[in-house]
C-alpha atoms as a PDB file:
ATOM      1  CA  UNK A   1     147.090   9.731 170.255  1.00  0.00           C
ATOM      2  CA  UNK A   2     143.817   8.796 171.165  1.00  0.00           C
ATOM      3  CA  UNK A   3     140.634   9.748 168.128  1.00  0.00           C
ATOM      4  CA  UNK A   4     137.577  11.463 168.537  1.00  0.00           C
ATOM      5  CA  UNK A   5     135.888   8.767 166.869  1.00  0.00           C
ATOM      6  CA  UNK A   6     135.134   7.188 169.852  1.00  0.00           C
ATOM      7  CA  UNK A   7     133.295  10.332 171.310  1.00  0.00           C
ATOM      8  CA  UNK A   8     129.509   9.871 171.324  1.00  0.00           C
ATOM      9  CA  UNK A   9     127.542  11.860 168.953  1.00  0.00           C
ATOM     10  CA  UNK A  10     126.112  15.177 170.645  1.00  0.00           C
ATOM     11  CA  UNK A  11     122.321  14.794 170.303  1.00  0.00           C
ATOM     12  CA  UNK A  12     120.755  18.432 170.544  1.00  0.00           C
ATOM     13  CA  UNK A  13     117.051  18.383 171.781  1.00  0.00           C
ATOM     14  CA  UNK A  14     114.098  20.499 170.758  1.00  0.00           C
ATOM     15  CA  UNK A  15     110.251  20.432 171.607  1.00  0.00           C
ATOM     16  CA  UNK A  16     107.498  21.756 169.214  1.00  0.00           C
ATOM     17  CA  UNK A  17     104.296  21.907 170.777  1.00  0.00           C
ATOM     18  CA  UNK A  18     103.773  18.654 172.722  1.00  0.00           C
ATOM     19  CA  UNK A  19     106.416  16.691 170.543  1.00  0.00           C
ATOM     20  CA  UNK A  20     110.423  15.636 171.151  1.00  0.00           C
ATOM     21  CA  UNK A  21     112.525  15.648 168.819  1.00  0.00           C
ATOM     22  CA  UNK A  22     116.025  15.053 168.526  1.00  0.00           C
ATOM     23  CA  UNK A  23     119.340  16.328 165.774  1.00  0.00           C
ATOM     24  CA  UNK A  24     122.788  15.512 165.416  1.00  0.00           C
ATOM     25  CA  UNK A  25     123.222  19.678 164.286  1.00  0.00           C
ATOM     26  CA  UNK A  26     122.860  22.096 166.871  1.00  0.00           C
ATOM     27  CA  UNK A  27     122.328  24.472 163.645  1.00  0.00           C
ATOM     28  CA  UNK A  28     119.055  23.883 162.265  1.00  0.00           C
ATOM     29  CA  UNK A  29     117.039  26.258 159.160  1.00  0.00           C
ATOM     30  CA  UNK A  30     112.858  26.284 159.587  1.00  0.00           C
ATOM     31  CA  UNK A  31     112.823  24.118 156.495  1.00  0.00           C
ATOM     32  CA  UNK A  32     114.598  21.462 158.440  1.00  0.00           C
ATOM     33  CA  UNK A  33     112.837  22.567 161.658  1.00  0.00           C
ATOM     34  CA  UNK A  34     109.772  21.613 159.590  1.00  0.00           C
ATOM     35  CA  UNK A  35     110.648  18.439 158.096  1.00  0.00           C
ATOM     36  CA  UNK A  36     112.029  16.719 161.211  1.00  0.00           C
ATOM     37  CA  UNK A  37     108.937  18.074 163.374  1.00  0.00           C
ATOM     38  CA  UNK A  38     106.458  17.296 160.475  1.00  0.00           C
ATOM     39  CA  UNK A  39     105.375  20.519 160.952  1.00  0.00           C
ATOM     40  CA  UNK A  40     102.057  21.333 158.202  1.00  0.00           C
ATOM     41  CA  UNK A  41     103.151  24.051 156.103  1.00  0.00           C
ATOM     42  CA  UNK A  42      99.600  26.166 156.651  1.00  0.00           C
ATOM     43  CA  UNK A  43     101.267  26.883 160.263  1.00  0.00           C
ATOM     44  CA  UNK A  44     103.907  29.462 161.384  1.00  0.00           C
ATOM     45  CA  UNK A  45     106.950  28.545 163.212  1.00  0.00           C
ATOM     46  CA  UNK A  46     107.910  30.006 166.495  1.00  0.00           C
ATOM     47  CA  UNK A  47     111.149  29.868 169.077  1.00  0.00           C
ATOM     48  CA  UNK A  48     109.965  30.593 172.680  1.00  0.00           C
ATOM     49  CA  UNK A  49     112.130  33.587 173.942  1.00  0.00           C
ATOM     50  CA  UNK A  50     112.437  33.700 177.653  1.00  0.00           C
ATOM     51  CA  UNK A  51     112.195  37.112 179.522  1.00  0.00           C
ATOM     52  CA  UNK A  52     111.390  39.982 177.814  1.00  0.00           C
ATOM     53  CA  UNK A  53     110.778  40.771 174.317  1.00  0.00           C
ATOM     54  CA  UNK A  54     108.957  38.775 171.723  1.00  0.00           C
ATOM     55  CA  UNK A  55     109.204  34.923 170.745  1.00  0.00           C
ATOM     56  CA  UNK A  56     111.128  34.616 167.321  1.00  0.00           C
ATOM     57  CA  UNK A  57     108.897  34.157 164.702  1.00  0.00           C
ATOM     58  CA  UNK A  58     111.081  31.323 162.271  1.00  0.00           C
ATOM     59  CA  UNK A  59     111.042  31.157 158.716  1.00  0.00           C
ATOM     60  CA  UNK A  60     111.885  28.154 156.360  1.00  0.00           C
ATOM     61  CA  UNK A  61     115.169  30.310 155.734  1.00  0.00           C
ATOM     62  CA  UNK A  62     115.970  31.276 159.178  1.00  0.00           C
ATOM     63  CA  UNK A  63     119.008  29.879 161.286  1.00  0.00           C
ATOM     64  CA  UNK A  64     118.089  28.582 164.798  1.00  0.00           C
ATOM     65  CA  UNK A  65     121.268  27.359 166.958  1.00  0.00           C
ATOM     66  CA  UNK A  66     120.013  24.772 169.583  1.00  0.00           C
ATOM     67  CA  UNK A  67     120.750  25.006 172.869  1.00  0.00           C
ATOM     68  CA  UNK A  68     123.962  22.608 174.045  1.00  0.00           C
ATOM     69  CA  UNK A  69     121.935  21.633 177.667  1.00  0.00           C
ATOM     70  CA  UNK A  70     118.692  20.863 178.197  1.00  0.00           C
ATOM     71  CA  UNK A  71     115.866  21.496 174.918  1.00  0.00           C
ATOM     72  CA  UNK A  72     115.010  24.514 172.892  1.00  0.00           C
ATOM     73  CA  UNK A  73     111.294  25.268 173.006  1.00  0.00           C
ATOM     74  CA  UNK A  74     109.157  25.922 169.497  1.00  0.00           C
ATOM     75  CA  UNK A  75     105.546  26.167 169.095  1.00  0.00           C
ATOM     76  CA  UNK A  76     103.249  26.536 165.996  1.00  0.00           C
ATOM     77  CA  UNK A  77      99.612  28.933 165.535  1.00  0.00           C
ATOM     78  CA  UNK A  78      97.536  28.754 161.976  1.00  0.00           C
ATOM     79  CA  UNK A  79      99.051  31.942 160.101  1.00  0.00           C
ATOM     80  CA  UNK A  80      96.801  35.053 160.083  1.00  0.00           C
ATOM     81  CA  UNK A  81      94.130  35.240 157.631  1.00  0.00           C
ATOM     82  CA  UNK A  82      94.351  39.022 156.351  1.00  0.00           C
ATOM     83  CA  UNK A  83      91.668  40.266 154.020  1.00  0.00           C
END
């Protein structure tokens, strides 16, 4: 019986902003999100949603599942001043 071993790793990739980035988990949190993106902390996190409805607004604690085919599409804005 042959072993997985062999099988290449699935790479899952992501954009965030202009930058590429690549994982070896297709399940990611915002806090790793962050950390492999380099993402400053004074900015909020977004997944693009296509269609309608709102883009996902992603928190350090939130789950994102990358997509399998082709890359999953973040973007980051300074979070709102309120006062």
């Amino acid at each position: 019986m042959k072993r997985d071993t062999d099988a290449p790793a699935l790479t899952f990739k992501f954009i965030v902003d202009d930058g590429h980035f690549e994982s070896n988990q297709q399940q990611l949190t915002g806090a790793q999100l962050r950390t492999i993106a380099h993402i400053d902390p004074s900015l909020q996190l977004f997944e693009e949603v296509h269609g309608q409805g709102s883009d996902l607004q992603i928190d350090d604690q939130t789950v994102v599942t990358l997509k399998e085919h082709g890359e999953t599409h973040f973007y980051t804005m300074p979070r709102a001043n309120m006062g």
